[in-house]
Protein backbone atom coordinates (compact mmCIF):
# COMPACT_ATOMS: atom_id res chain seq x y z
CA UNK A 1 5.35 23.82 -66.45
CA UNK A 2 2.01 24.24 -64.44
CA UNK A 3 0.45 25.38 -61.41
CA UNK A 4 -2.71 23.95 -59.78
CA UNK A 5 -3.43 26.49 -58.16
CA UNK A 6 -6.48 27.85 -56.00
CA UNK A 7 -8.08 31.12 -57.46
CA UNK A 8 -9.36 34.01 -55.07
CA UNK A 9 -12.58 35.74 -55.20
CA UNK A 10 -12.99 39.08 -55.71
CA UNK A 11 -12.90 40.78 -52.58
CA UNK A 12 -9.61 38.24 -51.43
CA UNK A 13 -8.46 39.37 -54.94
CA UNK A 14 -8.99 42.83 -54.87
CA UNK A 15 -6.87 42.91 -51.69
CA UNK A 16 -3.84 41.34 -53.30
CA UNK A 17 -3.98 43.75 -56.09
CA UNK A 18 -3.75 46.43 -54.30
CA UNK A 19 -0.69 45.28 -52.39
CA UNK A 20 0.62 43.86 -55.32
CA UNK A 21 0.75 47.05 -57.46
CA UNK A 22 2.32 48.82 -54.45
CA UNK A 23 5.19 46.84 -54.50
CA UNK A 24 5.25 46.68 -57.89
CA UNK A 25 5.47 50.75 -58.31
CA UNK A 26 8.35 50.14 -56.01
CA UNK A 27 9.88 47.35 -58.43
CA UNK A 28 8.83 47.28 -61.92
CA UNK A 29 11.48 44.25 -62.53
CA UNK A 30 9.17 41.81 -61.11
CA UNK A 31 4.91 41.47 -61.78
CA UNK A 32 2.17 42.89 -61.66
CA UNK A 33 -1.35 40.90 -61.37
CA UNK A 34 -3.42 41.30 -64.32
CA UNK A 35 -5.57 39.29 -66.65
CA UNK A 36 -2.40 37.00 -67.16
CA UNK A 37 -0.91 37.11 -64.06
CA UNK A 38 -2.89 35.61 -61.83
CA UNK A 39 -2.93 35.90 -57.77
CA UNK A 40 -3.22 32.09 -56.41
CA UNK A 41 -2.35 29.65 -53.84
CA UNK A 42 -0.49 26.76 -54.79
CA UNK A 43 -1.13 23.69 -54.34
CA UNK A 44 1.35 21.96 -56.94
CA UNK A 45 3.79 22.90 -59.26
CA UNK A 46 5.23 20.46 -62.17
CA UNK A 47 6.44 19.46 -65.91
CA UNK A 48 3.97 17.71 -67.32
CA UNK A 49 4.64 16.51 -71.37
CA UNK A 50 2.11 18.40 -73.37
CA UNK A 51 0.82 14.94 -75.03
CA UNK A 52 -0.34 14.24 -71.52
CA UNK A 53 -1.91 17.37 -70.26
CA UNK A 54 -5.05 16.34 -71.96
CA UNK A 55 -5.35 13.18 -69.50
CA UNK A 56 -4.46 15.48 -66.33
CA UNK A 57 -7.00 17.82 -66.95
CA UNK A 58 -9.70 15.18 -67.83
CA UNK A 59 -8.48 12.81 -64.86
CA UNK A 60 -8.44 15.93 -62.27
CA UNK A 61 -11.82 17.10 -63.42
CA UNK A 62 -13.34 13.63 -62.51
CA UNK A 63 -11.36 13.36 -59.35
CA UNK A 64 -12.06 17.11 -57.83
CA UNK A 65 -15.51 17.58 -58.83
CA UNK A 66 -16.68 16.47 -55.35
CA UNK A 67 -14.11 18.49 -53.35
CA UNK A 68 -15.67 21.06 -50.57
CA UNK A 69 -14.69 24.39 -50.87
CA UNK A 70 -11.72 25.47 -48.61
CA UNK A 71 -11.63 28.83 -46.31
CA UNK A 72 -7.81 30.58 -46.64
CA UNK A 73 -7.21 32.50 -43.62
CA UNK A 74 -4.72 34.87 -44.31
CA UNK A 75 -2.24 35.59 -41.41
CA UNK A 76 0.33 38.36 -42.37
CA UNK A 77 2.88 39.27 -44.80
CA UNK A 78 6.22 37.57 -44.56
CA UNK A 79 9.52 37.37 -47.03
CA UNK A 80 10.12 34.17 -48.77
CA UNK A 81 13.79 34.07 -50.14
CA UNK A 82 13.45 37.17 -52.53
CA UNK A 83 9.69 37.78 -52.63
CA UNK A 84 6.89 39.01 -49.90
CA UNK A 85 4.19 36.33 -49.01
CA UNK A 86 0.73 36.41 -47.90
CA UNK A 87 0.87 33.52 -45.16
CA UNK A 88 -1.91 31.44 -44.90
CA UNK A 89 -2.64 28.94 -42.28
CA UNK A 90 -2.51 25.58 -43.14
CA UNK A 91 -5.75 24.66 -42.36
CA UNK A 92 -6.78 20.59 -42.51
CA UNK A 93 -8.92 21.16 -45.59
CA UNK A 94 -6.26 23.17 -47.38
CA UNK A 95 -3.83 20.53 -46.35
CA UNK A 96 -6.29 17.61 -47.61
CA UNK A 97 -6.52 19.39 -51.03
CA UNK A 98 -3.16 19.64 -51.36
CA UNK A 99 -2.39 16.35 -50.90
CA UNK A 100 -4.89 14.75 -52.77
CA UNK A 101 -3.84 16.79 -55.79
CA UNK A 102 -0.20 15.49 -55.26
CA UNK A 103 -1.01 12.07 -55.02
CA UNK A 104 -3.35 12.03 -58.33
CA UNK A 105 -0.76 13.91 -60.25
CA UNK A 106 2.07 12.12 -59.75
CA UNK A 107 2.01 9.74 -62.81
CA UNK A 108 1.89 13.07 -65.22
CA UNK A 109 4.92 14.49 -63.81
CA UNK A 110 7.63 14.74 -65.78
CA UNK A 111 10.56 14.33 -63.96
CA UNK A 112 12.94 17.35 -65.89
CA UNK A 113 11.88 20.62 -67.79
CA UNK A 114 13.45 23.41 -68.95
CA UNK A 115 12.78 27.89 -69.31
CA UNK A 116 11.10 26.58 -72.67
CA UNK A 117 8.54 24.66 -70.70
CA UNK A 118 7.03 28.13 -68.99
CA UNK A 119 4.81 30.57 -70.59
CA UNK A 120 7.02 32.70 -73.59
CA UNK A 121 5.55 35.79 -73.98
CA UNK A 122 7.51 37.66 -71.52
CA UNK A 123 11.15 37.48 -70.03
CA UNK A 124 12.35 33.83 -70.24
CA UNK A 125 11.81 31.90 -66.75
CA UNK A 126 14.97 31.87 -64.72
CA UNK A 127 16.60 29.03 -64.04
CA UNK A 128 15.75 29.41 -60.23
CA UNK A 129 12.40 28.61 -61.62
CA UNK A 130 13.11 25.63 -63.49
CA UNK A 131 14.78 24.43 -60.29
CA UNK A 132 12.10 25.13 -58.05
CA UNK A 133 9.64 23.66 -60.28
CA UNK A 134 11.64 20.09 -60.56
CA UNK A 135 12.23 20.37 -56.89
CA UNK A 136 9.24 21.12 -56.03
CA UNK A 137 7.49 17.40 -54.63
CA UNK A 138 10.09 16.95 -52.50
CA UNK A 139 11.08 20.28 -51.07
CA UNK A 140 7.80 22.16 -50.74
CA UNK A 141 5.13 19.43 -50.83
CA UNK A 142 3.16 17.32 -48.07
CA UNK A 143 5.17 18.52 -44.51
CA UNK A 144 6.78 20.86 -46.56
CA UNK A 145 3.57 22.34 -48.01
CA UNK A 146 3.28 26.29 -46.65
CA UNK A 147 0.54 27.62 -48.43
CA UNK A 148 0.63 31.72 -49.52
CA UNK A 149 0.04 34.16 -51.95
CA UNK A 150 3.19 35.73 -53.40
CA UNK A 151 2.84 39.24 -53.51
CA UNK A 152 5.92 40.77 -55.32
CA UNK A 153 8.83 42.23 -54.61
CA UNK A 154 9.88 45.59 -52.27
CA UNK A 155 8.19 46.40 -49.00
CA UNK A 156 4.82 46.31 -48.22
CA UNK A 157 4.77 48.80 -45.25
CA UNK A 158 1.69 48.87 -42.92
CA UNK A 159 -0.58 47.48 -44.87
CA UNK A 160 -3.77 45.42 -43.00
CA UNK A 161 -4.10 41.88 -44.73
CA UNK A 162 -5.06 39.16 -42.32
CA UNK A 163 -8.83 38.31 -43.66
CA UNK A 164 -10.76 34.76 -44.26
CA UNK A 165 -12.65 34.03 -47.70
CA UNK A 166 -13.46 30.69 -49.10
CA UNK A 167 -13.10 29.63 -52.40
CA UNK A 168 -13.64 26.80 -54.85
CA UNK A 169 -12.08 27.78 -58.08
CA UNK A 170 -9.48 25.08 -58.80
CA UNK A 171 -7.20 25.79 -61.94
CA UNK A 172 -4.22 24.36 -63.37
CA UNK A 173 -2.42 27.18 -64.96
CA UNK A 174 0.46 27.62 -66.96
CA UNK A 175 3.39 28.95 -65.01
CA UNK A 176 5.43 31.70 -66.33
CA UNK A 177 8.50 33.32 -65.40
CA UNK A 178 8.55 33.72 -61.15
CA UNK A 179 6.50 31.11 -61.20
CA UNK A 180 3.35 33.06 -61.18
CA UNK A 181 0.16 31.90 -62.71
CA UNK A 182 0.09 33.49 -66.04
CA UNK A 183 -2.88 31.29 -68.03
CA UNK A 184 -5.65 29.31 -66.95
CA UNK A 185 -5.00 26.25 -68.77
């Protein structure tokens, strides 16, 4: 199960943490960002079989490598089923990398996975996750695609967070259980 996934840099990520541990004071029963959990933006979730990750990470190197760096504006908190969400905007060039990286993925999807698929080393991944993860090119992708940072879980309170950075760190992580971006792979 992976993530490509859009890093922040450090000021972008220093803000999330600090929201992020908040909620997490409030909730100890879901994350807390750290050197394995990472804060990202998606930009596609999927199985891929592990005898072809080697081919998706040398055939996305090749393809990204020219890419322009893309500026997140973040909007405001929202909720997002269980979870709080750091909206961004779904800018043109955040759209365009999204879509490109669904398009050149595609053939290394695997089309079923299971909790053994995510990162082990913690709680097993729910099922929701599996689910979302299978799901995920046809209910969040392309005009589905709302790109934000997932925060946690509780409530935020008044807490400023609408800011603009830009970034260019591209990673395809391993996803663990929430989803969340738990190894740079």
């Amino acid at each position: 199960a992976i993530n490509v996934a859009l890093l922040l840099p450090p000021a972008a990520l220093e803000r999330v943490r600090t929201i992020n541990a908040k909620l997490y004071a409030q909730r100890p029963d879901g994350f807390l960002f750290d050197e394995t959990h990472l804060p990202h933006v998606t930009l596609l979730q999927q199985f891929v079989s592990q005898k072809n990750l080697p081919d998706l990470l040398l055939h996305m190197e090749n393809i990204v490598a020219d890419q322009e760096p893309v500026t997140l504006h973040a909007l405001g908190v929202s909720e997002g089923g269980t979870a709080l969400l750091l909206t961004l905007a779904r800018t043109p060039s955040l759209q365009h990398w999204h879509e490109r990286l669904m398009c050149i993925t595609a053939d290394f999807s695997s089309p079923a996975g299971t909790a053994s698929a995510f990162h082990g080393d913690e709680a097993p991944a729910r099922e929701r996750d599996v689910r979302w993860v299978q799901e995920y090119r046809h209910a969040a992708a392309f005009d589905q695609f709302s790109p934000h940072i997932t925060l946690g879980f509780g409530d935020v309170g008044e807490f400023p967070v609408a800011f603009s950075v830009t970034t260019n760190r591209l990673a395809i992580c391993h996803l663990g259980r929430f989803c969340t971006c738990r190894i740079v792979l």
